[in-house]
Protein backbone atom coordinates (compact mmCIF):
# COMPACT_ATOMS: atom_id res chain seq x y z
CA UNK A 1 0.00 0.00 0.00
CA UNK A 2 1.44 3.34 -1.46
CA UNK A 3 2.13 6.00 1.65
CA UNK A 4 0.79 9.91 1.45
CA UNK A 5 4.42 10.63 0.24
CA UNK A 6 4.58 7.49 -2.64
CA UNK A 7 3.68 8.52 -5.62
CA UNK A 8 0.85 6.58 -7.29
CA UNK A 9 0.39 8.50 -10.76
CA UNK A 10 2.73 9.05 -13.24
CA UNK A 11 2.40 11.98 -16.31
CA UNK A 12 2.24 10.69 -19.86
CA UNK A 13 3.55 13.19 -22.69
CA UNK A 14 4.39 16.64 -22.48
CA UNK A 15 7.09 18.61 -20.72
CA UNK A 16 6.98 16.22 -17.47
CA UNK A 17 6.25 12.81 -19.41
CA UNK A 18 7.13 9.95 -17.24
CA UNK A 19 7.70 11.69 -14.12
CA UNK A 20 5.99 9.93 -11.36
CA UNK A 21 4.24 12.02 -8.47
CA UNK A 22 1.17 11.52 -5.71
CA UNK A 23 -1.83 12.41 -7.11
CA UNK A 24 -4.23 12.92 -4.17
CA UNK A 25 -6.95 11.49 -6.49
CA UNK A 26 -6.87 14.76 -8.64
CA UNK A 27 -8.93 14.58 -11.90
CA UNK A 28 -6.68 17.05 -13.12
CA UNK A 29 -2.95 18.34 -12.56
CA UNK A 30 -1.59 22.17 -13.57
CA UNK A 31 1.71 22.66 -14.00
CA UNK A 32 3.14 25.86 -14.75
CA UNK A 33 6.83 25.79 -16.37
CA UNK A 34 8.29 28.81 -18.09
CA UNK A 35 5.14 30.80 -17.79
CA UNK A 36 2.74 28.43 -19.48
CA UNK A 37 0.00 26.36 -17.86
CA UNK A 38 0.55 22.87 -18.72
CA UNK A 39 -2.68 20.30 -17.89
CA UNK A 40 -2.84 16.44 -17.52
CA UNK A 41 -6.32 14.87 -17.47
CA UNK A 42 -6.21 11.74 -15.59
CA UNK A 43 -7.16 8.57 -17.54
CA UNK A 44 -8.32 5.18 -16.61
CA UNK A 45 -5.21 3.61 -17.92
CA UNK A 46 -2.80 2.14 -15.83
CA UNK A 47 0.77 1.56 -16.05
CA UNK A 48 3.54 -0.19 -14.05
CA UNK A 49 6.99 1.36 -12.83
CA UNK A 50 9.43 0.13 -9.80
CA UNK A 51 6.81 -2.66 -9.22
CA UNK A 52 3.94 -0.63 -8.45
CA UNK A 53 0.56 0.32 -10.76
CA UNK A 54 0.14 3.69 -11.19
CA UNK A 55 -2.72 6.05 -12.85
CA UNK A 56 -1.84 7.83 -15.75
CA UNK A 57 -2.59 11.18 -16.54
CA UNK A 58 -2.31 11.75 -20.30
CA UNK A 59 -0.96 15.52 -21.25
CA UNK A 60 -3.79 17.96 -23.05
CA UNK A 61 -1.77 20.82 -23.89
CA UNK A 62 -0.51 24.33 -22.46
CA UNK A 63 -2.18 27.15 -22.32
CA UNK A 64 -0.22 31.07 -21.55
CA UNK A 65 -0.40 31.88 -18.13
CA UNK A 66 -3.05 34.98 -17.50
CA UNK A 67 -1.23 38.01 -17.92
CA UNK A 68 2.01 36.78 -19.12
CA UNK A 69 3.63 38.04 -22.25
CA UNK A 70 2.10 36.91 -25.36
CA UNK A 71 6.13 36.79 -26.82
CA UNK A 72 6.22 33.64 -24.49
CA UNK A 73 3.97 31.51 -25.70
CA UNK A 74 4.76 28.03 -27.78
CA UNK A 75 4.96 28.18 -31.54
CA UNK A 76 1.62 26.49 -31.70
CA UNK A 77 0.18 29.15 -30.21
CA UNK A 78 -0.08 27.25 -26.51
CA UNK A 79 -3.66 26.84 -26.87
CA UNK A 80 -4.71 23.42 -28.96
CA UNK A 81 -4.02 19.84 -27.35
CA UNK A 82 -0.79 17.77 -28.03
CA UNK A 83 -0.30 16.09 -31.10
CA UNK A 84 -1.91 12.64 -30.22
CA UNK A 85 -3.84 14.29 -27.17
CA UNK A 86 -7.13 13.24 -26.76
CA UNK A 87 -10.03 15.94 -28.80
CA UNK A 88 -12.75 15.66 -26.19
């Protein structure tokens, strides 16, 4: 059984993909790196690392942070999903 401080999620894609952390249950995670909001939408998938089943939480694009500097934002324009992503 995973402790408070194990983490039982890992992120799939994006800026942060495969980095494990402790997901509290969150239907969604924000991240904010470099001024831009990036969001993972947790799935239903699972996957294994170290020996343990973790959720997955699939990456659905950034998005500019609210008032930063439009000069900042990703080629894309920041604001459509990942390649790949889910189009909900």
């Amino acid at each position: 059984m995973a402790t408070s401080q194990e983490p039982d999620a890992v992120l799939s894609g994006g800026p942060r993909d495969q980095t494990p952390f402790n997901a509290a249950a969150s239907a969604l995670v924000e991240l904010e790196i470099d001024g831009l909001i990036h969001r993972y939408i947790g799935t239903h998938q699972r996957r294994d690392l170290d020996g343990r089943s973790l959720a997955v939480y699939r990456y659905d694009g950034a998005v500019r942070k609210p008032g930063h500097p439009k000069g900042a934002e990703p080629r894309d324009g920041g604001d459509r999903p990942a390649p790949g992503a889910p189009s909900w």
